[in-house]
C-alpha atoms as a PDB file:
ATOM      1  CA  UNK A   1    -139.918-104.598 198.254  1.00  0.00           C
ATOM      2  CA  UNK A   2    -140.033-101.830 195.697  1.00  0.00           C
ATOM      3  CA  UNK A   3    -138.379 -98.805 195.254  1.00  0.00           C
ATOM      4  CA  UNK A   4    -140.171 -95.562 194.476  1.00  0.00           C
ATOM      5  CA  UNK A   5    -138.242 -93.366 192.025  1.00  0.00           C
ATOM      6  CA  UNK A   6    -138.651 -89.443 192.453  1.00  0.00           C
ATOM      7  CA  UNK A   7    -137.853 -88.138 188.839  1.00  0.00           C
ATOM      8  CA  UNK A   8    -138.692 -87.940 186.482  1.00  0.00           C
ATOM      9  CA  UNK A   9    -141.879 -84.926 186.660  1.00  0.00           C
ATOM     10  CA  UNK A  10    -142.820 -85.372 189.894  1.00  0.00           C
ATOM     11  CA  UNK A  11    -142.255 -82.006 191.068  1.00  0.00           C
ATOM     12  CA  UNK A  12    -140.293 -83.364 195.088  1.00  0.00           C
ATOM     13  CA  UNK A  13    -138.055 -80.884 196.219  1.00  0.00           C
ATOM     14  CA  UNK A  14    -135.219 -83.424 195.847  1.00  0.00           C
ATOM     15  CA  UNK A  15    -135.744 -83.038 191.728  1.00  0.00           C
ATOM     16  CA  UNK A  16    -136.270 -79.022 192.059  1.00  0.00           C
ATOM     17  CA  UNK A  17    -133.127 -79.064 194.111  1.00  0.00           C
ATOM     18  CA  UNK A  18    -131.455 -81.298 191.016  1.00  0.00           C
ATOM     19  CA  UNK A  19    -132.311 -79.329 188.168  1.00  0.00           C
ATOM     20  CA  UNK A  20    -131.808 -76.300 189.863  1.00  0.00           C
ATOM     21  CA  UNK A  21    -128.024 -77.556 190.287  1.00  0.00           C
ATOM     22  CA  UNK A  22    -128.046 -78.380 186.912  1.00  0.00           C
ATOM     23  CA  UNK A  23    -128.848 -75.272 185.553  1.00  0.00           C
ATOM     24  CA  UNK A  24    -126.732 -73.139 187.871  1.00  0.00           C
ATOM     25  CA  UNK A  25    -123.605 -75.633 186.429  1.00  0.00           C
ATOM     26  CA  UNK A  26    -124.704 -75.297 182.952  1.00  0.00           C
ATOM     27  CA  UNK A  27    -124.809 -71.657 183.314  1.00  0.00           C
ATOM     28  CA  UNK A  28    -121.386 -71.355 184.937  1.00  0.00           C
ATOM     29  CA  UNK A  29    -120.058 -73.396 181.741  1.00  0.00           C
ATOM     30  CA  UNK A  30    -121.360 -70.724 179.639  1.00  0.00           C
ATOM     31  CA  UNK A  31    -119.369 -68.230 181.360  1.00  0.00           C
ATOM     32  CA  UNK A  32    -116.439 -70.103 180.850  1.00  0.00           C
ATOM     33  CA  UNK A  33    -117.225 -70.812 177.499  1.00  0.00           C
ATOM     34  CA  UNK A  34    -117.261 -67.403 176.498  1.00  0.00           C
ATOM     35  CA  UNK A  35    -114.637 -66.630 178.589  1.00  0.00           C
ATOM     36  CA  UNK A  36    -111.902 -69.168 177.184  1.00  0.00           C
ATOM     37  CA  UNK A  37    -113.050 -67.707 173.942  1.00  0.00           C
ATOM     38  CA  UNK A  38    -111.858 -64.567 174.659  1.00  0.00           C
ATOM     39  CA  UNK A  39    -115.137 -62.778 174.933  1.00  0.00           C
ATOM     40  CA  UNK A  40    -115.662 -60.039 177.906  1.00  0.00           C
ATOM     41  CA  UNK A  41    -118.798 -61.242 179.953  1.00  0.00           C
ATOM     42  CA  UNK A  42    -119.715 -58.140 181.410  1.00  0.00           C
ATOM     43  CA  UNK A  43    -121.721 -58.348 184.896  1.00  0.00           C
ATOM     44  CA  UNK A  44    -124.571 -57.728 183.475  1.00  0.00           C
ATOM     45  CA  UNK A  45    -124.487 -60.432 181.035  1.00  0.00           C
ATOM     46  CA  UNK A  46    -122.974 -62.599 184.011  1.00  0.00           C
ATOM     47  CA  UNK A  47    -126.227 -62.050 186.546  1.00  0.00           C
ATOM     48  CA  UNK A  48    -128.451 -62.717 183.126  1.00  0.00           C
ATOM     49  CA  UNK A  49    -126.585 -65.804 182.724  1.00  0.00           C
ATOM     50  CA  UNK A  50    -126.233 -67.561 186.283  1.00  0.00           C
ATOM     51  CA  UNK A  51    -129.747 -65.888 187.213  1.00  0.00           C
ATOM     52  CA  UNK A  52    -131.585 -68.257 184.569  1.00  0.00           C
ATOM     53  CA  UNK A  53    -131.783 -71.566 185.703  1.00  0.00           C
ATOM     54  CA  UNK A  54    -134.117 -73.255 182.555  1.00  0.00           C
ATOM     55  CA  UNK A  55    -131.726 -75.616 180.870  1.00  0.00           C
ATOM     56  CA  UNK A  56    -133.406 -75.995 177.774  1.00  0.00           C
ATOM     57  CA  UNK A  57    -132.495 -71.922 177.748  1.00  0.00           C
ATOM     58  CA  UNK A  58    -128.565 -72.040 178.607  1.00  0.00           C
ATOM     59  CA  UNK A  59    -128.013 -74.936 176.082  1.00  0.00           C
ATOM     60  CA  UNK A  60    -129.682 -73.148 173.188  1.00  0.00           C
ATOM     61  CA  UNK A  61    -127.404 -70.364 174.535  1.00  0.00           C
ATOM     62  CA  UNK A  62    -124.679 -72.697 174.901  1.00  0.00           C
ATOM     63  CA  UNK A  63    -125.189 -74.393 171.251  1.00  0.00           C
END
């Protein structure tokens, strides 16, 4: 018996539904980031933030 493996690439909705998730949490970080250091994150810059879910995006933003 072998099990089938969904990710990487395969485009399921389980993986869209994953990396979704794991950009919306990488984006909330951000916010937090610049939050704890002391920066205001207007709402603006908030909806920019959380409304971009590429993750190779919020970590060059993060780094």
């Amino acid at each position: 018996m072998s099990v089938a493996t969904c990710f990487p690439g395969r485009g399921t909705i389980t993986e869209e539904t994953y990396l979704k998730g794991k950009g919306e949490g990488r984006a909330e970080a951000l916010v937090d980031v610049l939050e704890m250091r002391g920066l205001t994150v207007t709402d603006e810059a908030r909806e920019r933030i959380t409304g971009t879910t590429d993750a190779e995006t919020l970590t060059a933003w993060l780094a």
